[in-house]
C-alpha atoms as a PDB file:
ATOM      1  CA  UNK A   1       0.000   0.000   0.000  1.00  0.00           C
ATOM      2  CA  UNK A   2       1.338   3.324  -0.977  1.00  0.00           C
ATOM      3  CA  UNK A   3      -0.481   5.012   1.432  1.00  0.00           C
ATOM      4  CA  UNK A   4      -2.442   3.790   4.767  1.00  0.00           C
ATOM      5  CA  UNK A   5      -5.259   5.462   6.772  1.00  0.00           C
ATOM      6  CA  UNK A   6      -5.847   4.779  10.455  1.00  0.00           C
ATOM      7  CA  UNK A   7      -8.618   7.169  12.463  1.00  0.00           C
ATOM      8  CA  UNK A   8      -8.202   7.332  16.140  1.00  0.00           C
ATOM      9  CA  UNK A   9      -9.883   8.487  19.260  1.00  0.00           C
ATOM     10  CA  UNK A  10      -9.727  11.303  21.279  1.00  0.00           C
ATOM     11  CA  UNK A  11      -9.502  12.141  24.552  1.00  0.00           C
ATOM     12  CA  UNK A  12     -12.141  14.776  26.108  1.00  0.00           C
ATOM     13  CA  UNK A  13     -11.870  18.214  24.649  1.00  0.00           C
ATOM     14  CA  UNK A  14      -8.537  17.612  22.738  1.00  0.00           C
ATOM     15  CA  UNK A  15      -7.521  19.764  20.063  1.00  0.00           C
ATOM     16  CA  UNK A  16      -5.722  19.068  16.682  1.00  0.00           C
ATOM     17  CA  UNK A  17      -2.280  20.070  18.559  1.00  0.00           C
ATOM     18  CA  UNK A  18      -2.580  17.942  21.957  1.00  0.00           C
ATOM     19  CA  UNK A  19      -3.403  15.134  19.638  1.00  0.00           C
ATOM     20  CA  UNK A  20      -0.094  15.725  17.609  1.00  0.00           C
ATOM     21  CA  UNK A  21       2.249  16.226  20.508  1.00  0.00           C
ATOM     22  CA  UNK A  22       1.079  13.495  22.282  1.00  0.00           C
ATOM     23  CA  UNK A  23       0.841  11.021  19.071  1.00  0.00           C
ATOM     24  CA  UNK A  24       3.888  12.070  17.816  1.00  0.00           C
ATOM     25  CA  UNK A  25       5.515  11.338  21.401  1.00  0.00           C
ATOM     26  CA  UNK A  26       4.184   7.709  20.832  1.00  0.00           C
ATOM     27  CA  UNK A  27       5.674   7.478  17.397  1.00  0.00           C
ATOM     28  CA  UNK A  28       8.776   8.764  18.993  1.00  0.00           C
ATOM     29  CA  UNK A  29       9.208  11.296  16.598  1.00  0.00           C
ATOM     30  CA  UNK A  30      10.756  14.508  18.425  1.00  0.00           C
ATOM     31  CA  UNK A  31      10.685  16.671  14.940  1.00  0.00           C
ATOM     32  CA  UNK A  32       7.518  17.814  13.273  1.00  0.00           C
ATOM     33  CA  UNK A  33       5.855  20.353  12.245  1.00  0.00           C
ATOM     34  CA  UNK A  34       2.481  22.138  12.080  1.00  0.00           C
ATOM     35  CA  UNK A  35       1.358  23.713   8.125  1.00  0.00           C
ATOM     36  CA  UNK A  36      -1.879  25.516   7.174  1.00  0.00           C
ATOM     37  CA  UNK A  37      -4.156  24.390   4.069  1.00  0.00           C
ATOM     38  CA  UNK A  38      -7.432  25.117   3.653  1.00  0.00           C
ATOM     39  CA  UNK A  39      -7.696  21.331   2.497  1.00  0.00           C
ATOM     40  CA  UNK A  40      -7.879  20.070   6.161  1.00  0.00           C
ATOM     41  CA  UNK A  41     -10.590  20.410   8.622  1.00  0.00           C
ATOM     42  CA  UNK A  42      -9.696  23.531  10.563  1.00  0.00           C
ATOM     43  CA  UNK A  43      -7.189  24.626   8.421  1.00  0.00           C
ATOM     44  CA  UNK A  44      -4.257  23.255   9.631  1.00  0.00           C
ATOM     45  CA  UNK A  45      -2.113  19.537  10.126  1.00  0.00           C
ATOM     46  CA  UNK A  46       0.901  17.831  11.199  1.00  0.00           C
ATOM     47  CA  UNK A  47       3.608  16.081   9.674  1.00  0.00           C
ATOM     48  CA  UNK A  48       6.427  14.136  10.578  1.00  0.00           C
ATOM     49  CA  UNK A  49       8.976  11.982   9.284  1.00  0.00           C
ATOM     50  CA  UNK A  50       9.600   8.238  11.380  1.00  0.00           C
ATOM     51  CA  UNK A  51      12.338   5.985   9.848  1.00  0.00           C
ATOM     52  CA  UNK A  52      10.143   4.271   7.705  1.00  0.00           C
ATOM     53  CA  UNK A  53       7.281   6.597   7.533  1.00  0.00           C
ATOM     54  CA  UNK A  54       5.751   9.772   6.893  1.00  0.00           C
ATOM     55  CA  UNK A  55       2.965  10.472   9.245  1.00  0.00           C
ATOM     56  CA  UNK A  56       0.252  13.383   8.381  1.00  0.00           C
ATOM     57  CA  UNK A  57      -2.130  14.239  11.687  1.00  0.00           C
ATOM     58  CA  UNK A  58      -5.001  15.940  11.600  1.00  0.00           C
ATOM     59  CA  UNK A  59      -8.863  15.838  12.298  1.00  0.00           C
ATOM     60  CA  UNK A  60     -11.317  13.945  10.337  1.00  0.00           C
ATOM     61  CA  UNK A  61     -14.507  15.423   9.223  1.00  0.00           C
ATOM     62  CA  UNK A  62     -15.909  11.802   8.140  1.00  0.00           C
ATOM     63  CA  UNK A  63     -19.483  11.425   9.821  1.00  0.00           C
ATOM     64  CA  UNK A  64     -19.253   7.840   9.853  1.00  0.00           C
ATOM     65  CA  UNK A  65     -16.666   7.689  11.775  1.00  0.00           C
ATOM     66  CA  UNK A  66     -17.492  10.073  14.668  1.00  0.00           C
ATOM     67  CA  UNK A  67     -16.460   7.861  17.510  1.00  0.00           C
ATOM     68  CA  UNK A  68     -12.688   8.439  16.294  1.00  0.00           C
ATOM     69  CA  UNK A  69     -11.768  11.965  15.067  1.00  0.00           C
ATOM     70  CA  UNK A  70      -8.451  12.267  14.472  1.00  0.00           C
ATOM     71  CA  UNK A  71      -7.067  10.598  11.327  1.00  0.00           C
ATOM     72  CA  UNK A  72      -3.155   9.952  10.593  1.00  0.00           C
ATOM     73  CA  UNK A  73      -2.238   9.667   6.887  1.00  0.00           C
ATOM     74  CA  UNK A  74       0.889   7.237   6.589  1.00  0.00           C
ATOM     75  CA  UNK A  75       2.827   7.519   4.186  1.00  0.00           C
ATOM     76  CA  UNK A  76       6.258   5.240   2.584  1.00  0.00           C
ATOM     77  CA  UNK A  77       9.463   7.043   4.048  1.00  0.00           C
ATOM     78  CA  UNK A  78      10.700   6.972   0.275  1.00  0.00           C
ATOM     79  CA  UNK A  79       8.351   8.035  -2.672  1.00  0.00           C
ATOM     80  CA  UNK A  80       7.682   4.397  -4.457  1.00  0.00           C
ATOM     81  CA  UNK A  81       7.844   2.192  -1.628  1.00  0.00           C
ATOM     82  CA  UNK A  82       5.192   0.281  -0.178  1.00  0.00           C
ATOM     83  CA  UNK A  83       3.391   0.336   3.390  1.00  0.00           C
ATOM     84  CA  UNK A  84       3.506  -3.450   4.499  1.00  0.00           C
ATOM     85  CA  UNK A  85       0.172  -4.629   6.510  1.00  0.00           C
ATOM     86  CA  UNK A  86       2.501  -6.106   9.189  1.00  0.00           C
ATOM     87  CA  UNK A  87       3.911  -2.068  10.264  1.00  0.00           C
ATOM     88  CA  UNK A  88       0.416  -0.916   9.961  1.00  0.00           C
ATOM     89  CA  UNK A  89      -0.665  -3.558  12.262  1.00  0.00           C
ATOM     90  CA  UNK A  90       2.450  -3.105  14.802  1.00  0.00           C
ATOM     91  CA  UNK A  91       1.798   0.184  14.905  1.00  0.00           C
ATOM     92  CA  UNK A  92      -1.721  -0.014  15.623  1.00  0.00           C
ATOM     93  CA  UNK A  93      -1.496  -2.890  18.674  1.00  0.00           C
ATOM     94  CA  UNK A  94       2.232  -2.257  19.668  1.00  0.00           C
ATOM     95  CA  UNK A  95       2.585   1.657  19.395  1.00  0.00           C
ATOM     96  CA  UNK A  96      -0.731   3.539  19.154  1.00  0.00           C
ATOM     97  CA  UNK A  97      -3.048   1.013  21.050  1.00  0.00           C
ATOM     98  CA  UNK A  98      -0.727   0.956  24.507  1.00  0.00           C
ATOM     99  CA  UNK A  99      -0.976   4.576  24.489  1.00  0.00           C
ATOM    100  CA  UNK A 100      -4.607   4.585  25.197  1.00  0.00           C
ATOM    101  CA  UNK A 101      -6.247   5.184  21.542  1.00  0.00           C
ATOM    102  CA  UNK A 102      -8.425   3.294  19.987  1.00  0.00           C
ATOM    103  CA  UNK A 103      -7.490   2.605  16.559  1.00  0.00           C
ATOM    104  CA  UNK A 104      -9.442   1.547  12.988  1.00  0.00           C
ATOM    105  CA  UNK A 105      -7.513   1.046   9.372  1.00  0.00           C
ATOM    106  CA  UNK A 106      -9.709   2.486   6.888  1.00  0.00           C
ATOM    107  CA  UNK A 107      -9.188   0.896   3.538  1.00  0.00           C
ATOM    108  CA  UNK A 108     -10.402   2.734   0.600  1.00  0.00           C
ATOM    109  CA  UNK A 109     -11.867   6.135   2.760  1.00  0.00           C
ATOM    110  CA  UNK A 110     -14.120   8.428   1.330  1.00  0.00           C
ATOM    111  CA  UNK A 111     -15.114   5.981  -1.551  1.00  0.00           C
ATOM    112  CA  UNK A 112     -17.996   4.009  -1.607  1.00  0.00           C
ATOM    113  CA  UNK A 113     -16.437   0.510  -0.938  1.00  0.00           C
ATOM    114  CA  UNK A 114     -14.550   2.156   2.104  1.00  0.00           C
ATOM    115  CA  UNK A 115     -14.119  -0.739   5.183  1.00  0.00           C
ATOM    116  CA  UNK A 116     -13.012  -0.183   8.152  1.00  0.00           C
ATOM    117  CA  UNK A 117     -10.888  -3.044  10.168  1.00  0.00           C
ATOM    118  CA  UNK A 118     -10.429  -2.286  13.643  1.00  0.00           C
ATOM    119  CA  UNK A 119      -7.775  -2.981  15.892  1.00  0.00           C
END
């Protein structure tokens, strides 16, 4: 997969930048960095680089998917490679789940045949 999609929960009254410091801390990623686009649900995201991964933070507007609001974009370290279902799954039960989130992979979002795995 070239690029993965997981949507996780929040914690009560969190913004877009609590979310990122405190995600990024799990990724244990000490450098990113907040960007504006008008592309992005309040105007703004994160993004920072892991060893194998580029990781995009910000909040979801998908009404299906209410009960987790923040979505993280992952993307291959190196433009061509692939995301392996074995990282995506580490990182969901080994990295993201232990630091109290709840966590879904959703395949296809925003299309029609979208399908959502969760971990």
């Amino acid at each position: 997969m070239k690029h993965v999609n997981l949507l996780l929960s929040a914690r009560e009254e969190e913004t877009l930048s609590e979310f990122a410091s405190t995600m990024f801390e799990c990724l244990k990623i000490s450098t990113f960095e907040e960007r504006e686009s008008e592309n992005y649900v309040d105007g703004h995201y994160f993004i920072g680089m892991g060893t194998d991964a580029e990781f995009k933070l910000m909040k979801s507007d998908a009404t299906e998917h209410v009960d987790l609001p923040f979505w993280i974009r992952i993307s291959a370290a190196i433009r061509g490679d692939e995301i392996s279902l074995e990282f995506v799954e580490h990182l969901a039960n080994e990295v993201i789940k232990p630091c109290g989130r709840e966590v879904a992979r959703v395949d296809n979002f925003g299309r029609v045949d979208e399908h959502r795995i969760n971990y």
